[in-house]
PDB file of N, CA and C in Angstrom:
ATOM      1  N   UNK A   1      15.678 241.259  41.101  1.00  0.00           N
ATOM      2  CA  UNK A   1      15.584 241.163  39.643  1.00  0.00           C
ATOM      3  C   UNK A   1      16.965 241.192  38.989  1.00  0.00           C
ATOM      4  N   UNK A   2      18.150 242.456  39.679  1.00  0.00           N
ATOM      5  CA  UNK A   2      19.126 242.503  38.828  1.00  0.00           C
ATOM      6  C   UNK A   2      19.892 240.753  39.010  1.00  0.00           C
ATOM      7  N   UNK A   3      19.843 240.401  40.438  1.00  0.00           N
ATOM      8  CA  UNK A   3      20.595 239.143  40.349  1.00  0.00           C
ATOM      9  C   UNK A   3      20.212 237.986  39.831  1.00  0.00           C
ATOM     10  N   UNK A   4      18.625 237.438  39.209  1.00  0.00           N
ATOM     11  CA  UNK A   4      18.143 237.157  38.426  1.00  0.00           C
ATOM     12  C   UNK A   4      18.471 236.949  36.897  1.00  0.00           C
ATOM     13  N   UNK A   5      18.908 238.263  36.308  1.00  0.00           N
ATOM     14  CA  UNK A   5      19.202 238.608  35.422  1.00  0.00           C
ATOM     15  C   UNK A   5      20.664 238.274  35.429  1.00  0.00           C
ATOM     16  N   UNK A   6      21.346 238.754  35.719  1.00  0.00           N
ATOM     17  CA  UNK A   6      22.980 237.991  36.428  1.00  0.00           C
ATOM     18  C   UNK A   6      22.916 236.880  36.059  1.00  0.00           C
ATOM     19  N   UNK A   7      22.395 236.104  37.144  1.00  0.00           N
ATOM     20  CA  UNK A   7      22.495 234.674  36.744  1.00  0.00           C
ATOM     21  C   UNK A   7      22.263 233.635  36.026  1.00  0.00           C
ATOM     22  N   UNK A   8      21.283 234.419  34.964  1.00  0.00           N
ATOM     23  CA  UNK A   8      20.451 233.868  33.618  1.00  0.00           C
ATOM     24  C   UNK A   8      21.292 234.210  32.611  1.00  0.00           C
ATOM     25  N   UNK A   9      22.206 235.191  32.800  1.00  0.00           N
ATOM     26  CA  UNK A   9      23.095 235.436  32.161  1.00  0.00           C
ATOM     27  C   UNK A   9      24.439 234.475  31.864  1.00  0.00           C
ATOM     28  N   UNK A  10      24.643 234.370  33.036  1.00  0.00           N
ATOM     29  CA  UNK A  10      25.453 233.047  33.351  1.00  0.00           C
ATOM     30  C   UNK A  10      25.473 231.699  33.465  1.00  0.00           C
ATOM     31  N   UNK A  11      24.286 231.458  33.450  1.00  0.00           N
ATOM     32  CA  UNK A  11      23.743 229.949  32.795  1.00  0.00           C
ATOM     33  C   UNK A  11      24.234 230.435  31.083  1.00  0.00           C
ATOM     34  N   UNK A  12      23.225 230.880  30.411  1.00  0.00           N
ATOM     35  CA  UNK A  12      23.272 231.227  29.047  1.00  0.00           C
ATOM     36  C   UNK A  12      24.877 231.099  28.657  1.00  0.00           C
ATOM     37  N   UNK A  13      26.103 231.701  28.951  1.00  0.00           N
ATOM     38  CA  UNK A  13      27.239 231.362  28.824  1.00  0.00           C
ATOM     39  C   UNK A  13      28.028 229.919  29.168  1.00  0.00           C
ATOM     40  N   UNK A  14      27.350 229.473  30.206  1.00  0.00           N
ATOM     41  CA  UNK A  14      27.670 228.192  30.574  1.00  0.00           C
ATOM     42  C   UNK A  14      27.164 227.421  29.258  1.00  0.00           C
ATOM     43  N   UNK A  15      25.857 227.565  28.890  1.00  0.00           N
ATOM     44  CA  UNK A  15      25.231 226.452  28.218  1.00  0.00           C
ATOM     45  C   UNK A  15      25.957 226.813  26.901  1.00  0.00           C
ATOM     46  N   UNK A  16      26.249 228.273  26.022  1.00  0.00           N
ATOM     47  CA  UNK A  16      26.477 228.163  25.170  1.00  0.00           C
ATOM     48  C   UNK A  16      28.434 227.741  25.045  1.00  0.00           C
ATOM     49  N   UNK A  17      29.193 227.923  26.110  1.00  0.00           N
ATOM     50  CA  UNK A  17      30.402 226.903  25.812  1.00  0.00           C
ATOM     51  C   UNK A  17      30.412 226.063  26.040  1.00  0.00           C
ATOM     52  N   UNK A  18      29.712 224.576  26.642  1.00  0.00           N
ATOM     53  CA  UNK A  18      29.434 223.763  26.331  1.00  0.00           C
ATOM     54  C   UNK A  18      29.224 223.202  25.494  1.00  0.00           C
ATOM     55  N   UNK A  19      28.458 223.803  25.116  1.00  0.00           N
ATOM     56  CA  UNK A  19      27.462 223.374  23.432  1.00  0.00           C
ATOM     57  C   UNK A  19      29.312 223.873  22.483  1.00  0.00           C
ATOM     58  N   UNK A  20      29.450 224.644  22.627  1.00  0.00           N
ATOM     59  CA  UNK A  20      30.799 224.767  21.605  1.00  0.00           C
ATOM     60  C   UNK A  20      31.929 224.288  21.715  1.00  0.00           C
ATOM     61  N   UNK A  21      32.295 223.758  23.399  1.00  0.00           N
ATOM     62  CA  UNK A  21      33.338 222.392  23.510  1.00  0.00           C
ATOM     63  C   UNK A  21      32.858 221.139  22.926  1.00  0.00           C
ATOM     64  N   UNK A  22      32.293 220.849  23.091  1.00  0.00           N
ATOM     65  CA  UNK A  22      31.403 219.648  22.882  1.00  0.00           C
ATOM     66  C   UNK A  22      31.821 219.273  21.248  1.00  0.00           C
ATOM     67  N   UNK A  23      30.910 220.403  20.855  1.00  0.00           N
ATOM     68  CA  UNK A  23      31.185 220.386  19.337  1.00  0.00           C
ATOM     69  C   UNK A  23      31.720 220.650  18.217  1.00  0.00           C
ATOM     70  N   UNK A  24      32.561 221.406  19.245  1.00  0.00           N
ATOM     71  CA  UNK A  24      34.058 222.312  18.523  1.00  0.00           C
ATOM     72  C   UNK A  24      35.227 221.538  18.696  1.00  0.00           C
ATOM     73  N   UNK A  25      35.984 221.236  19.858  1.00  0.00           N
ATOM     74  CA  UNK A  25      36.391 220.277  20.833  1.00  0.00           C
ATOM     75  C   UNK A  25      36.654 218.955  20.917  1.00  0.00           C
ATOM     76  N   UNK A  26      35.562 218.645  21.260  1.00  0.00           N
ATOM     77  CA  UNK A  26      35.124 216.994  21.428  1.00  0.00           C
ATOM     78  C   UNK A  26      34.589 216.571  20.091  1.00  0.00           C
ATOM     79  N   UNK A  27      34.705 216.966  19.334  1.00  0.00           N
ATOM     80  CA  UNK A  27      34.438 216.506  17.807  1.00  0.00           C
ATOM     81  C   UNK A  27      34.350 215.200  17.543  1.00  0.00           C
ATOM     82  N   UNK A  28      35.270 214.817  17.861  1.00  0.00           N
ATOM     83  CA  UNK A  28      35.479 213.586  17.267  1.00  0.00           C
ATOM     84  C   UNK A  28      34.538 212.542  18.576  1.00  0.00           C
ATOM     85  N   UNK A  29      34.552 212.998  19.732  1.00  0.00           N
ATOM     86  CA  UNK A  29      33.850 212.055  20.947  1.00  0.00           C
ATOM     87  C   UNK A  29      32.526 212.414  20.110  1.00  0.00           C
ATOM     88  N   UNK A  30      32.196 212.870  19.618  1.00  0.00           N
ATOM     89  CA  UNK A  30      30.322 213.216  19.072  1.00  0.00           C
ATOM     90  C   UNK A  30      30.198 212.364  17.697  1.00  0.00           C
ATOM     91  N   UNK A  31      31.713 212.276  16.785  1.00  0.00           N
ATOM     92  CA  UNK A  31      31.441 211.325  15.869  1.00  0.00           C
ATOM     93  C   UNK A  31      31.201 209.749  16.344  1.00  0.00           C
ATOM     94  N   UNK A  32      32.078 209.768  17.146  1.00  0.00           N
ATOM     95  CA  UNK A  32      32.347 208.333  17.780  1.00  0.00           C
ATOM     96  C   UNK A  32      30.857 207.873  18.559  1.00  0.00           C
ATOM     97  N   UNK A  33      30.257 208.712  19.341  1.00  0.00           N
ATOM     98  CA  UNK A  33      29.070 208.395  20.110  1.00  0.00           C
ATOM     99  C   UNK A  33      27.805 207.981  18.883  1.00  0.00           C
ATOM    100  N   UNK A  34      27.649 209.034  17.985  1.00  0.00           N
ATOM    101  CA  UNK A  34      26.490 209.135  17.179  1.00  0.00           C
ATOM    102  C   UNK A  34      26.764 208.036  16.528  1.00  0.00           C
ATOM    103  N   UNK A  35      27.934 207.309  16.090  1.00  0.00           N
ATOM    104  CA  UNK A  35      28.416 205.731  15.123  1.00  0.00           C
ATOM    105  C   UNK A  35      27.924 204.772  16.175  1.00  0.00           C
ATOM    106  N   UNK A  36      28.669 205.034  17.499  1.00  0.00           N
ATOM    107  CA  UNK A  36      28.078 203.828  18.491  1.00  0.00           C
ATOM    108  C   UNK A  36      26.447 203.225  18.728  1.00  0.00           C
ATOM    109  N   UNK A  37      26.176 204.630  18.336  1.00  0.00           N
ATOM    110  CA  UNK A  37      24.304 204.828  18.289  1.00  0.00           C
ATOM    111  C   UNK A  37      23.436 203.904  16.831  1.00  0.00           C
ATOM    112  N   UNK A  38      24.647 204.245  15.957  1.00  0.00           N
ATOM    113  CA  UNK A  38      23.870 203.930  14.696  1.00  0.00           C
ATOM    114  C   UNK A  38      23.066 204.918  14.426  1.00  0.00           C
ATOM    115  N   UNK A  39      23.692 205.945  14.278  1.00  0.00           N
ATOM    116  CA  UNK A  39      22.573 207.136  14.193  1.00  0.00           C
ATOM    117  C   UNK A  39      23.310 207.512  12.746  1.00  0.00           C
ATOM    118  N   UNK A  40      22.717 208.283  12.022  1.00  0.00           N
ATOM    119  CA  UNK A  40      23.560 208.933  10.569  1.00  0.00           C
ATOM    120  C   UNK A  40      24.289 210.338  10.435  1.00  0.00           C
ATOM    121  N   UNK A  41      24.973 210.235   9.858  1.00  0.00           N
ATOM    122  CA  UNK A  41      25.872 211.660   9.696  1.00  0.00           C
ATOM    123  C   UNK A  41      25.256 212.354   9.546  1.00  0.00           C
ATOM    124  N   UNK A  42      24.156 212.637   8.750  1.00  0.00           N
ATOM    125  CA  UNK A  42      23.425 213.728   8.343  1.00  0.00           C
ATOM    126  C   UNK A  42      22.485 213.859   9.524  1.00  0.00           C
ATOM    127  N   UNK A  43      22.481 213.188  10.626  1.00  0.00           N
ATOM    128  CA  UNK A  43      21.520 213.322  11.685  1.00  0.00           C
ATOM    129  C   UNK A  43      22.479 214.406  13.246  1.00  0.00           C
ATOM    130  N   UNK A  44      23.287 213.343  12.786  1.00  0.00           N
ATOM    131  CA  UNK A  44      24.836 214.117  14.048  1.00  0.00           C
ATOM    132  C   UNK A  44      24.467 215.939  13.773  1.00  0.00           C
ATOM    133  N   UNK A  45      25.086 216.133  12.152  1.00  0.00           N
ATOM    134  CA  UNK A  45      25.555 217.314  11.633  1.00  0.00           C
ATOM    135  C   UNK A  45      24.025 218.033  11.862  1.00  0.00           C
ATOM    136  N   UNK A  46      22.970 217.685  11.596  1.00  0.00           N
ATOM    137  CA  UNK A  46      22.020 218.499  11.463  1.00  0.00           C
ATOM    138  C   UNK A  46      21.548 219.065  13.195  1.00  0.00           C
ATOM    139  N   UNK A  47      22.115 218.235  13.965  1.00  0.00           N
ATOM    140  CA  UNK A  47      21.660 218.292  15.915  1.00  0.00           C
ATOM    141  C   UNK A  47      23.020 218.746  16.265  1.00  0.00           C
ATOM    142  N   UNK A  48      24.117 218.983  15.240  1.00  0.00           N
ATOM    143  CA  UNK A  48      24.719 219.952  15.846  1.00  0.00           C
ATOM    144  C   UNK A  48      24.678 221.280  15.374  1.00  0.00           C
ATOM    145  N   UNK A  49      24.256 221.459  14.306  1.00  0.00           N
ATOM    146  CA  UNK A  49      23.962 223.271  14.041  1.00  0.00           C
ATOM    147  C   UNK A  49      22.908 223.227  14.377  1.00  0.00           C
ATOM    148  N   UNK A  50      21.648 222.715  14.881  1.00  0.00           N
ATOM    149  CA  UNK A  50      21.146 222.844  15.453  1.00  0.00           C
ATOM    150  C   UNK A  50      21.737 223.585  16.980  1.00  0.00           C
ATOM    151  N   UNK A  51      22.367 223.012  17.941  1.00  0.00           N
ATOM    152  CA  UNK A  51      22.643 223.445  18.961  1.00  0.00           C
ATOM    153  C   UNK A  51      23.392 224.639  18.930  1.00  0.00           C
ATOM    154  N   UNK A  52      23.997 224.206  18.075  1.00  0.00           N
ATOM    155  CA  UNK A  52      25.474 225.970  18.259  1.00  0.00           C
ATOM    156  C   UNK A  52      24.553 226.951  17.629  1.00  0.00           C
ATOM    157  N   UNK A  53      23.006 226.720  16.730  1.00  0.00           N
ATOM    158  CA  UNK A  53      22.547 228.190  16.257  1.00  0.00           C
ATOM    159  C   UNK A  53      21.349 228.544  17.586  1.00  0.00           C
ATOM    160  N   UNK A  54      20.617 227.288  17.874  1.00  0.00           N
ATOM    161  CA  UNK A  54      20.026 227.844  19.389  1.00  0.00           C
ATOM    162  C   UNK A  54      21.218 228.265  20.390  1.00  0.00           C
ATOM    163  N   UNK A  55      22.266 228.050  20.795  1.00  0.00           N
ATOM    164  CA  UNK A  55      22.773 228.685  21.865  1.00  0.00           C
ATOM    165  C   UNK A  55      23.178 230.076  21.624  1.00  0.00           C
ATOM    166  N   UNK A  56      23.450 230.059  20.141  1.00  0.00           N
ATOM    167  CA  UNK A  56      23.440 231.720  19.783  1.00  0.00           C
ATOM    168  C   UNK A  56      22.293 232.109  19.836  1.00  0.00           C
ATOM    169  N   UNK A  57      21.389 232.001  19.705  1.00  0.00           N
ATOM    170  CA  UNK A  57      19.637 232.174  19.691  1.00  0.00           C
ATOM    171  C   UNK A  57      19.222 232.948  21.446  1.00  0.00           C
ATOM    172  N   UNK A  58      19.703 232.057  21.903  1.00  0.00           N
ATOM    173  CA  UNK A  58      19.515 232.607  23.750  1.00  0.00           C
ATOM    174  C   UNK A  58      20.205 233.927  24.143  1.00  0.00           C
ATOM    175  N   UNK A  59      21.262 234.617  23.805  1.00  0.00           N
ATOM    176  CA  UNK A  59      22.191 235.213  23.860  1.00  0.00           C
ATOM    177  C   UNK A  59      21.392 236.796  23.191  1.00  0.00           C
ATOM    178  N   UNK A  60      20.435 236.450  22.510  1.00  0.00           N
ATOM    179  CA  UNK A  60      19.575 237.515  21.800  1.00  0.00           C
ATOM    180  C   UNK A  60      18.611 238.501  22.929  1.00  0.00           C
ATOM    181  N   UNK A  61      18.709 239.841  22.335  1.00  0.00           N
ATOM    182  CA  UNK A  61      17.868 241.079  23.345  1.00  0.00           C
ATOM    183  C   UNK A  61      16.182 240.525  23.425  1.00  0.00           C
ATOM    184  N   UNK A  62      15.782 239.910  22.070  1.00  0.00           N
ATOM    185  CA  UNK A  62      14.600 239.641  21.778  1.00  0.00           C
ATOM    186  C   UNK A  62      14.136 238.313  22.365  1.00  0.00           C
ATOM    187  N   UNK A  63      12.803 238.572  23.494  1.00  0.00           N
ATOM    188  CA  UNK A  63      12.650 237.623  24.193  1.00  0.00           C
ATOM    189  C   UNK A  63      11.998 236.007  23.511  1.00  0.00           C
ATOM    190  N   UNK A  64      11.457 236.837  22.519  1.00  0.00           N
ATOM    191  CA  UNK A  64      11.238 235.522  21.495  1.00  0.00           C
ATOM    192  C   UNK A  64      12.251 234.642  20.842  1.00  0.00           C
ATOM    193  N   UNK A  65      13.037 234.898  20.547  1.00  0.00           N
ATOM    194  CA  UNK A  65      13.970 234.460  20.093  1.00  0.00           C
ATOM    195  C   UNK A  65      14.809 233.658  21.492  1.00  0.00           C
ATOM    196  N   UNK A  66      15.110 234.180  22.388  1.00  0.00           N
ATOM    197  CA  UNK A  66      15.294 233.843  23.444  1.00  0.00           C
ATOM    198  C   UNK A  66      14.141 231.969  23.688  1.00  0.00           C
ATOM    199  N   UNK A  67      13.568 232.498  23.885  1.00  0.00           N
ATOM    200  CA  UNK A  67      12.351 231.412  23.772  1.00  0.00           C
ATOM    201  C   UNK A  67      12.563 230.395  23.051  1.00  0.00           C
ATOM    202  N   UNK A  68      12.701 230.519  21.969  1.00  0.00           N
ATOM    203  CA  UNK A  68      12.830 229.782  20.333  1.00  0.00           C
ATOM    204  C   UNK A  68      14.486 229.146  20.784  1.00  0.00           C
ATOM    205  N   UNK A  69      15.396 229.924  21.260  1.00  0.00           N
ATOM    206  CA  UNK A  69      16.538 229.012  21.221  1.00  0.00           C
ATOM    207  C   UNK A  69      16.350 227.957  22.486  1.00  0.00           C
ATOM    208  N   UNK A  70      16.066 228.579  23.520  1.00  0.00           N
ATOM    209  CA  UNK A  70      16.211 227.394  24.929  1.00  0.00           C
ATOM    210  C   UNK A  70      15.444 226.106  24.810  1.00  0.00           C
ATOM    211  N   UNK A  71      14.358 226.603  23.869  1.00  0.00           N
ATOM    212  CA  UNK A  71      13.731 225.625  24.230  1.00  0.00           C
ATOM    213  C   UNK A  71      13.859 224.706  22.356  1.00  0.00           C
ATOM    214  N   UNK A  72      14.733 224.951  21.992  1.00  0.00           N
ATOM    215  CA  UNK A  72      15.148 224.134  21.206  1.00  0.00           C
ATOM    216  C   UNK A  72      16.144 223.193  21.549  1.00  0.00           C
ATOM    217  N   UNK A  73      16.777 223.649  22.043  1.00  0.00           N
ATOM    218  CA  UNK A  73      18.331 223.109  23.277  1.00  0.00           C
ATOM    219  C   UNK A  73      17.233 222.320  23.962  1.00  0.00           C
ATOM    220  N   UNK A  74      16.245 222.727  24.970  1.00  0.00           N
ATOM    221  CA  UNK A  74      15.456 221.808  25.864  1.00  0.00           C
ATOM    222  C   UNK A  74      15.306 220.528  25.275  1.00  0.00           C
ATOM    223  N   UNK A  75      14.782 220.669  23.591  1.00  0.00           N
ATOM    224  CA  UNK A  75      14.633 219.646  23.051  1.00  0.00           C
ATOM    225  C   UNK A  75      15.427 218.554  22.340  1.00  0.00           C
ATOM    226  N   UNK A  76      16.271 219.198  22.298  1.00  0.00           N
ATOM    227  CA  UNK A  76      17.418 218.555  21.811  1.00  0.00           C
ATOM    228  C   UNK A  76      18.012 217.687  22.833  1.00  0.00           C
ATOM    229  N   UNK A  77      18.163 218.410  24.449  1.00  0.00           N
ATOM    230  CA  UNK A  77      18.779 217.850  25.618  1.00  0.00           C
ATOM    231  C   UNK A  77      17.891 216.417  25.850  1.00  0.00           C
ATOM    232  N   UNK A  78      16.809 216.856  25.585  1.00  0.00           N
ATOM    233  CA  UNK A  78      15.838 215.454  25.628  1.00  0.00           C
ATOM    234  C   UNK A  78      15.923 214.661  25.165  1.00  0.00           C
ATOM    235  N   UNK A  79      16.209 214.710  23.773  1.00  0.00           N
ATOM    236  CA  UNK A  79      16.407 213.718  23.261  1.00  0.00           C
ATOM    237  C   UNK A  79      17.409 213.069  23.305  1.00  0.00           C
ATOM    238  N   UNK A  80      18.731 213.966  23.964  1.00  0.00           N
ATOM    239  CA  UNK A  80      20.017 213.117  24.210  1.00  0.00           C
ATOM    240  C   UNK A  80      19.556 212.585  25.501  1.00  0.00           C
ATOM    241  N   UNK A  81      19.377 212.733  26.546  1.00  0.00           N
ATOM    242  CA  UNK A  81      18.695 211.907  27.408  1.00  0.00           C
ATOM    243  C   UNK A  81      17.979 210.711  27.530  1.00  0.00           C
ATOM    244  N   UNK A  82      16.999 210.422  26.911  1.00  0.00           N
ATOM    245  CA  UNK A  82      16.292 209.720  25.967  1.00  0.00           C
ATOM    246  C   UNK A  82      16.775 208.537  25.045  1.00  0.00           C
ATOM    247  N   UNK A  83      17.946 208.886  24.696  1.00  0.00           N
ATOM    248  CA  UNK A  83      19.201 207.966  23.879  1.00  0.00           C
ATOM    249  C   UNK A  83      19.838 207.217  24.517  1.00  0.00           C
ATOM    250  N   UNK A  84      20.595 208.152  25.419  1.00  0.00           N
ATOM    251  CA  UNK A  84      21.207 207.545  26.339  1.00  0.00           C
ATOM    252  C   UNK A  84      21.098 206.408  27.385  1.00  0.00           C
ATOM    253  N   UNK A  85      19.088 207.175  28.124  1.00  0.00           N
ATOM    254  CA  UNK A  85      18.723 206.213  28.651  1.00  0.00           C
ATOM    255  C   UNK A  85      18.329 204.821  27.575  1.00  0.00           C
ATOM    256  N   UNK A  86      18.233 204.613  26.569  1.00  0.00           N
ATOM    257  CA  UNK A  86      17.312 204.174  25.443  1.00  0.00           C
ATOM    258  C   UNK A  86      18.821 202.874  25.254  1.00  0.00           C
ATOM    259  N   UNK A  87      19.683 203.627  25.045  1.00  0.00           N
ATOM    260  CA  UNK A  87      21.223 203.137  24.723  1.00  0.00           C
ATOM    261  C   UNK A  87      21.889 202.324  26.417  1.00  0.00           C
ATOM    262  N   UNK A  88      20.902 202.243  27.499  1.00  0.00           N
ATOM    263  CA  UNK A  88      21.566 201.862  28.662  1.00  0.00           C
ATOM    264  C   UNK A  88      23.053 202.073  29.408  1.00  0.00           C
ATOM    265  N   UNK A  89      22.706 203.356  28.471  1.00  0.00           N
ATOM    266  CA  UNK A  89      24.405 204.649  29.451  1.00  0.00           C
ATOM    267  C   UNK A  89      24.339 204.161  30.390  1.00  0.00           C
ATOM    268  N   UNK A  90      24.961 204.109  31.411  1.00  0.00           N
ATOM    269  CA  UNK A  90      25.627 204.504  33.286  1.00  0.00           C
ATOM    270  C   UNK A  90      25.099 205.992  32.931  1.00  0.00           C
ATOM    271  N   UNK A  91      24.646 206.377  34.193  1.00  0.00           N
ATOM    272  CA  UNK A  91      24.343 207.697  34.563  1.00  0.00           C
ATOM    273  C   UNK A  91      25.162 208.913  34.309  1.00  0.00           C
ATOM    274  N   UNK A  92      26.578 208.427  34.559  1.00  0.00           N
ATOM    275  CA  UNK A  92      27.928 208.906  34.546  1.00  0.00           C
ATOM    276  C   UNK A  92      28.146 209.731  33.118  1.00  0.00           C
ATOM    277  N   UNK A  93      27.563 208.922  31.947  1.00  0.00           N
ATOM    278  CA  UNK A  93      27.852 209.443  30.623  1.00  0.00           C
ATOM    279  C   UNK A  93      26.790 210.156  30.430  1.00  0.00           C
ATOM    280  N   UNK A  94      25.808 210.272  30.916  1.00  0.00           N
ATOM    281  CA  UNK A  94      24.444 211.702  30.703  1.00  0.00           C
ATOM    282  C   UNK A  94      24.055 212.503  31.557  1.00  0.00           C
ATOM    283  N   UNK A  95      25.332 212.161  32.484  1.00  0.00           N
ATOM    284  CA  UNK A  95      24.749 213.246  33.596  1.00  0.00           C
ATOM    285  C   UNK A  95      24.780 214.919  33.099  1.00  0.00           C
ATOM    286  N   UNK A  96      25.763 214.846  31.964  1.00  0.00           N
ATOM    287  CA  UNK A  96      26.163 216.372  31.129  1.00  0.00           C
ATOM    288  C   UNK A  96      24.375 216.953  30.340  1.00  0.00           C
ATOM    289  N   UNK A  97      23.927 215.901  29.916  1.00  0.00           N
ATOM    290  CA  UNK A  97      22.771 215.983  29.490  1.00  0.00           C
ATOM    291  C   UNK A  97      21.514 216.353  30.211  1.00  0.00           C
ATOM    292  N   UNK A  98      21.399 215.692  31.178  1.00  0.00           N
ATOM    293  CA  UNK A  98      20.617 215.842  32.109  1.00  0.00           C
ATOM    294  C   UNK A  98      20.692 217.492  33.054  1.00  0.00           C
ATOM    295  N   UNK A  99      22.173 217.837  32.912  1.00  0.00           N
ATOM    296  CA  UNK A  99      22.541 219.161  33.730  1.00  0.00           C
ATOM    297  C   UNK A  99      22.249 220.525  32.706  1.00  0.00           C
ATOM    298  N   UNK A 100      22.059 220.082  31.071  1.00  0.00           N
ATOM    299  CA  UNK A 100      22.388 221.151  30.580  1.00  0.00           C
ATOM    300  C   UNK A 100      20.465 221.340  30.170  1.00  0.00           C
ATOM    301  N   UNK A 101      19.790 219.858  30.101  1.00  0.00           N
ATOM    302  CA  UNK A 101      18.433 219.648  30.483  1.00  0.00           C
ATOM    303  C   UNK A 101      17.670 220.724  31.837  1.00  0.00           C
ATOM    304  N   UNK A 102      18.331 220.489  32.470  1.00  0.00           N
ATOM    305  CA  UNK A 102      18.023 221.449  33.923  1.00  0.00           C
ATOM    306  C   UNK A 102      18.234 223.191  33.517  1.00  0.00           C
ATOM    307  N   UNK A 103      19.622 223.367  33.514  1.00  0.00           N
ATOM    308  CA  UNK A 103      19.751 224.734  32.800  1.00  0.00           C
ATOM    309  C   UNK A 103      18.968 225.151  31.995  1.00  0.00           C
ATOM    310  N   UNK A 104      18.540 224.278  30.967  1.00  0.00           N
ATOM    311  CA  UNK A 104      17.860 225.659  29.901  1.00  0.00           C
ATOM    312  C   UNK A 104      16.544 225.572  30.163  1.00  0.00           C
ATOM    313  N   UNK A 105      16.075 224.203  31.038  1.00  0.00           N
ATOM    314  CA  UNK A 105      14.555 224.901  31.441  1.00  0.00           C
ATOM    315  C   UNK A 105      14.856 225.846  32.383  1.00  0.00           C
ATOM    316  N   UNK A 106      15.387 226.405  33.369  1.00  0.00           N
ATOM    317  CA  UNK A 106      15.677 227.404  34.286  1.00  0.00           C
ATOM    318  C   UNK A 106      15.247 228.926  33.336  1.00  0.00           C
ATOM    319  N   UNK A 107      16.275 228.684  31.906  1.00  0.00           N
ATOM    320  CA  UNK A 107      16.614 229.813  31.195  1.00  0.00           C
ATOM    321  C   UNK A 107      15.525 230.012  30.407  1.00  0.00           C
ATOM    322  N   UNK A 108      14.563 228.777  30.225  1.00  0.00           N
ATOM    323  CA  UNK A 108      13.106 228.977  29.464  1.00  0.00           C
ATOM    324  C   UNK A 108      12.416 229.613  30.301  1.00  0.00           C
ATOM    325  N   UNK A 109      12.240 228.904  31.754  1.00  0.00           N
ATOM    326  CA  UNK A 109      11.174 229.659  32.449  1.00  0.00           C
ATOM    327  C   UNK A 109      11.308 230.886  32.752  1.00  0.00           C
ATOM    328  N   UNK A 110      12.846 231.569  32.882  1.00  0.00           N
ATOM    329  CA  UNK A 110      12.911 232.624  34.118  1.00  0.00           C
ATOM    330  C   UNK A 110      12.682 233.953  32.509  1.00  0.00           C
ATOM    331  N   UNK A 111      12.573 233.395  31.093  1.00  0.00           N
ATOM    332  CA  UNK A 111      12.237 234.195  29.595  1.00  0.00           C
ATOM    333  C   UNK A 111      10.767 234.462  29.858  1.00  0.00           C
ATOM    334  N   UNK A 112      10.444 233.231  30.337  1.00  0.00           N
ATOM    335  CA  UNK A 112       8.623 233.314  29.582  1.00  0.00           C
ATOM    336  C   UNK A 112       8.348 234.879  30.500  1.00  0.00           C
TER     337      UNK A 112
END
């Protein structure tokens, strides 16, 4: 159980600096992608506080909340997935998606 806990721990940190390189960071690679998409500013900005307030969300004592963030991230990861494949990426450019897709179902299931 304790190493369980350990390591759910350590996903959860993984996923939440990610989520804050990405969008802290790589700023401008997230403006540039979401324009390539034809997607809208107000869509970018709203799926990124979205992510940076679920990854703070996971990080919480309360298992609900816990819940409520991963699997908002889950959904979010999906839908970048989804785009990507939708947008005919190379694998290469969603494989980040697909990995952080994997992680937070790990971090959903090992909550429920």
């Amino acid at each position: 159980m304790l190493e369980t806990n350990v390591l759910l721990d350590a996903l959860k940190i993984v996923v939440t600096s990610a989520i804050f390189f990405v969008w802290f960071i790589r700023y401008d690679n997230i403006k540039k992608e979401f324009k390539e998409y034809n997607l809208p500013t107000w869509f970018r900005d709203i799926v990124g506080i979205l992510k940076i307030s679920f990854s703070l969300m996971i990080h919480s004592s309360n298992k609900d909340i816990v819940f409520i963030g991963s699997l908002g991230i889950l959904v979010l990861m999906f839908g970048a997935v989804t785009t990507h494949i939708r947008m005919k990426n190379n694998f290469r450019k969603y494989i980040a998606s697909v990995a952080m897709l994997t992680i937070t179902s790990f971090i959903l299931l090992f909550t429920i």
